[in-house]
C-alpha atoms as a PDB file:
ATOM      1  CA  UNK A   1     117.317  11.345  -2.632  1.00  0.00           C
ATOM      2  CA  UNK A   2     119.934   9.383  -4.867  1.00  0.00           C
ATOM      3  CA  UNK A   3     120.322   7.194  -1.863  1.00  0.00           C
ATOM      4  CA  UNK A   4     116.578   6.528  -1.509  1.00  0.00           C
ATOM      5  CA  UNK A   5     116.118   6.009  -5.408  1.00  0.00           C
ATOM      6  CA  UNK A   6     119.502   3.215  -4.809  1.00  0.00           C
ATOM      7  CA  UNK A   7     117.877   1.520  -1.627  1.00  0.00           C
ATOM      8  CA  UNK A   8     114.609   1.503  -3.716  1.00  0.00           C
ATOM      9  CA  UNK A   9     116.465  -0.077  -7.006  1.00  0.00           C
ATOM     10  CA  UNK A  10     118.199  -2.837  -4.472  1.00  0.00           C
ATOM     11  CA  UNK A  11     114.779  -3.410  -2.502  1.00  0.00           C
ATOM     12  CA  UNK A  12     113.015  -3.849  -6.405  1.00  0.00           C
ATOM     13  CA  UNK A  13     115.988  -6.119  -7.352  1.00  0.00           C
ATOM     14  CA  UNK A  14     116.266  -8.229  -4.392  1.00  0.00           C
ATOM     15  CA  UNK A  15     112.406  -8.800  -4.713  1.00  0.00           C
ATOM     16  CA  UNK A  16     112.634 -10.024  -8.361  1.00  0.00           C
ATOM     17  CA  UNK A  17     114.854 -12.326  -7.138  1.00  0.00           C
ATOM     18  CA  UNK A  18     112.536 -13.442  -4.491  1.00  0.00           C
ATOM     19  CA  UNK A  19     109.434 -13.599  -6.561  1.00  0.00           C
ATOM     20  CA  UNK A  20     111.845 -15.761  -9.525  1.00  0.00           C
ATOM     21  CA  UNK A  21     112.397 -17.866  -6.547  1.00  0.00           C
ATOM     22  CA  UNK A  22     108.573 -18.461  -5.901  1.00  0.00           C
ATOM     23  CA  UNK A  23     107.378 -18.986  -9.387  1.00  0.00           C
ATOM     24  CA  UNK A  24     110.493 -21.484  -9.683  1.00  0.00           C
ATOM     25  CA  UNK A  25     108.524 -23.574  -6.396  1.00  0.00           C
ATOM     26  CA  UNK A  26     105.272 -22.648  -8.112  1.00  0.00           C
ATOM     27  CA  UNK A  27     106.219 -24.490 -11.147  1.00  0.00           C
ATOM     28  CA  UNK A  28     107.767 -27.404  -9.407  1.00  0.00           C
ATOM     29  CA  UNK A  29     104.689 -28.187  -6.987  1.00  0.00           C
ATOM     30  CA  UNK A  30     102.544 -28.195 -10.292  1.00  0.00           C
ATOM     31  CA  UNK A  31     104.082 -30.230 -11.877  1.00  0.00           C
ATOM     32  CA  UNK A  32     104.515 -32.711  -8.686  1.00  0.00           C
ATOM     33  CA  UNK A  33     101.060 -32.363  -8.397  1.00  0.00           C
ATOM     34  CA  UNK A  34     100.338 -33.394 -12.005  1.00  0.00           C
ATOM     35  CA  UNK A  35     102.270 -36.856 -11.391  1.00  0.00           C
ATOM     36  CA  UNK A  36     100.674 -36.816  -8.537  1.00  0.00           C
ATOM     37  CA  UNK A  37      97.471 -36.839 -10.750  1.00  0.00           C
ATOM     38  CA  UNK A  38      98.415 -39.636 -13.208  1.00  0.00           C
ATOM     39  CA  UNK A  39      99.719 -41.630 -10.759  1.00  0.00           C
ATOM     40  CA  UNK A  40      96.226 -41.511  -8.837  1.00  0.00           C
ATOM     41  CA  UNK A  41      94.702 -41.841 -11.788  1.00  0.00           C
ATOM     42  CA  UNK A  42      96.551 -45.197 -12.668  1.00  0.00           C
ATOM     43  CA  UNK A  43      95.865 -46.801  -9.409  1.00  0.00           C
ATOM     44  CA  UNK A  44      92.046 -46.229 -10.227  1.00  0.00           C
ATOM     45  CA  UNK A  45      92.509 -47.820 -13.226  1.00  0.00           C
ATOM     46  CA  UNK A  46      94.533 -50.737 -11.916  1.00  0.00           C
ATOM     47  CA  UNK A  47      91.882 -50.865  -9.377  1.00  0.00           C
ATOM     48  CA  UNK A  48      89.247 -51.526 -11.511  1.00  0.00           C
ATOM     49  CA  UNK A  49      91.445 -54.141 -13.499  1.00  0.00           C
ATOM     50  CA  UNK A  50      91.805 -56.047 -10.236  1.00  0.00           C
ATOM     51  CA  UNK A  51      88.180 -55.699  -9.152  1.00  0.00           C
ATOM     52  CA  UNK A  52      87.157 -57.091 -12.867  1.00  0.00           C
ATOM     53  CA  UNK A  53      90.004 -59.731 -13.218  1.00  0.00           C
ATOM     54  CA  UNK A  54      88.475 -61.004  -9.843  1.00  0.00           C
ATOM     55  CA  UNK A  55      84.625 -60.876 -10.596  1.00  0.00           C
ATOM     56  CA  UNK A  56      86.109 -62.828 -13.782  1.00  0.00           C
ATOM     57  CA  UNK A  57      87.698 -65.692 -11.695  1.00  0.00           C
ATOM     58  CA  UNK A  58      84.630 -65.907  -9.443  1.00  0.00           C
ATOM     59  CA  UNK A  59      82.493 -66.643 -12.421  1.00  0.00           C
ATOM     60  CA  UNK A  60      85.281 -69.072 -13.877  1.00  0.00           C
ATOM     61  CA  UNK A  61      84.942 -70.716 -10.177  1.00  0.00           C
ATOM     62  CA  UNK A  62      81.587 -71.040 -10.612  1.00  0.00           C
ATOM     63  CA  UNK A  63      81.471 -72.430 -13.912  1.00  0.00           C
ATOM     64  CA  UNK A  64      84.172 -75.080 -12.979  1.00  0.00           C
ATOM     65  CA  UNK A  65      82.082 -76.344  -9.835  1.00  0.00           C
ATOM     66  CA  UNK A  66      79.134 -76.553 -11.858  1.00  0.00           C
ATOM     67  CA  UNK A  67      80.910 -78.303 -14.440  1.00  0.00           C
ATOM     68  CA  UNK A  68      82.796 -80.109 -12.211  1.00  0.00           C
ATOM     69  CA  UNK A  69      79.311 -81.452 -10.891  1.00  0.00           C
ATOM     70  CA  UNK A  70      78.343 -82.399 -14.464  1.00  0.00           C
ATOM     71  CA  UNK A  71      81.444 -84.809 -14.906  1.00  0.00           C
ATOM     72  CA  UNK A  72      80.329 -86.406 -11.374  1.00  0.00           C
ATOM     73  CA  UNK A  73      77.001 -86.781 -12.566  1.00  0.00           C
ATOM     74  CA  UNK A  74      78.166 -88.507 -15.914  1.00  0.00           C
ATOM     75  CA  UNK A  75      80.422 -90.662 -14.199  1.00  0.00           C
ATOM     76  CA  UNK A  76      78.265 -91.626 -11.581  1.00  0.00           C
ATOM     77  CA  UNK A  77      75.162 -92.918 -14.228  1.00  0.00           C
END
Protein backbone atom coordinates (compact mmCIF):
# COMPACT_ATOMS: atom_id res chain seq x y z
CA UNK A 1 0.00 0.00 0.00
CA UNK A 2 2.88 2.51 1.06
CA UNK A 3 4.48 1.46 -2.16
CA UNK A 4 1.39 2.20 -4.27
CA UNK A 5 0.69 5.61 -2.38
CA UNK A 6 4.95 6.31 -3.36
CA UNK A 7 4.55 5.15 -7.12
CA UNK A 8 1.32 7.31 -7.09
CA UNK A 9 3.23 10.52 -5.41
CA UNK A 10 6.22 9.97 -8.20
CA UNK A 11 3.59 9.35 -11.13
CA UNK A 12 1.67 12.93 -9.68
CA UNK A 13 5.16 14.57 -9.50
CA UNK A 14 6.62 13.52 -12.67
CA UNK A 15 3.30 14.75 -14.35
CA UNK A 16 3.54 18.28 -12.83
CA UNK A 17 6.63 18.39 -14.31
CA UNK A 18 5.30 17.40 -17.61
CA UNK A 19 2.28 19.60 -17.62
CA UNK A 20 4.97 22.83 -16.33
CA UNK A 21 6.68 21.72 -19.40
CA UNK A 22 3.52 22.21 -21.68
CA UNK A 23 2.21 25.42 -20.33
CA UNK A 24 6.00 26.67 -20.65
CA UNK A 25 5.45 25.73 -24.88
CA UNK A 26 1.91 27.02 -24.43
CA UNK A 27 3.13 30.34 -23.44
CA UNK A 28 5.91 30.53 -25.92
CA UNK A 29 3.73 29.64 -29.14
CA UNK A 30 1.37 32.55 -27.91
CA UNK A 31 3.38 34.77 -27.73
CA UNK A 32 5.16 33.75 -31.24
CA UNK A 33 1.92 33.88 -32.51
CA UNK A 34 1.22 37.42 -31.25
CA UNK A 35 4.43 38.75 -33.25
CA UNK A 36 3.32 36.78 -35.61
CA UNK A 37 0.15 39.02 -35.48
CA UNK A 38 1.81 42.48 -35.50
CA UNK A 39 4.10 41.60 -37.88
CA UNK A 40 1.11 40.61 -40.34
CA UNK A 41 -0.51 43.34 -39.31
CA UNK A 42 2.40 45.77 -40.35
CA UNK A 43 2.82 44.35 -43.73
CA UNK A 44 -0.98 45.25 -44.30
CA UNK A 45 -0.30 48.47 -43.35
CA UNK A 46 2.87 48.91 -45.37
CA UNK A 47 0.83 47.46 -48.06
CA UNK A 48 -1.57 49.94 -48.20
CA UNK A 49 1.22 52.73 -47.90
CA UNK A 50 2.71 51.31 -51.09
CA UNK A 51 -0.59 50.85 -52.92
CA UNK A 52 -1.42 54.74 -51.96
CA UNK A 53 2.17 56.17 -52.44
CA UNK A 54 1.71 54.58 -56.00
CA UNK A 55 -1.93 55.71 -56.92
CA UNK A 56 -0.20 59.13 -55.71
CA UNK A 57 2.64 59.01 -58.35
CA UNK A 58 0.22 57.90 -61.07
CA UNK A 59 -1.80 61.00 -60.55
CA UNK A 60 1.52 63.17 -60.23
CA UNK A 61 2.33 61.37 -63.78
CA UNK A 62 -0.65 62.45 -65.02
CA UNK A 63 -0.61 65.87 -63.96
CA UNK A 64 3.02 66.33 -65.31
CA UNK A 65 2.01 65.01 -68.93
CA UNK A 66 -0.84 67.19 -68.95
CA UNK A 67 1.15 69.97 -67.86
CA UNK A 68 3.86 69.04 -69.75
CA UNK A 69 1.40 69.41 -72.83
CA UNK A 70 0.45 72.91 -71.63
CA UNK A 71 4.17 74.23 -71.81
CA UNK A 72 4.23 72.65 -75.52
CA UNK A 73 1.21 74.35 -76.32
CA UNK A 74 2.54 77.80 -74.97
CA UNK A 75 5.66 77.43 -76.64
CA UNK A 76 4.41 76.35 -79.75
CA UNK A 77 1.78 79.69 -80.18
Amino acid sequence: MKQELLEKEHEIGSLSHRLGKVEAELAEAEGKLGEAKVAREEGDASKQTNENLTRKIQLLEEELDTAEKNVKETVEK
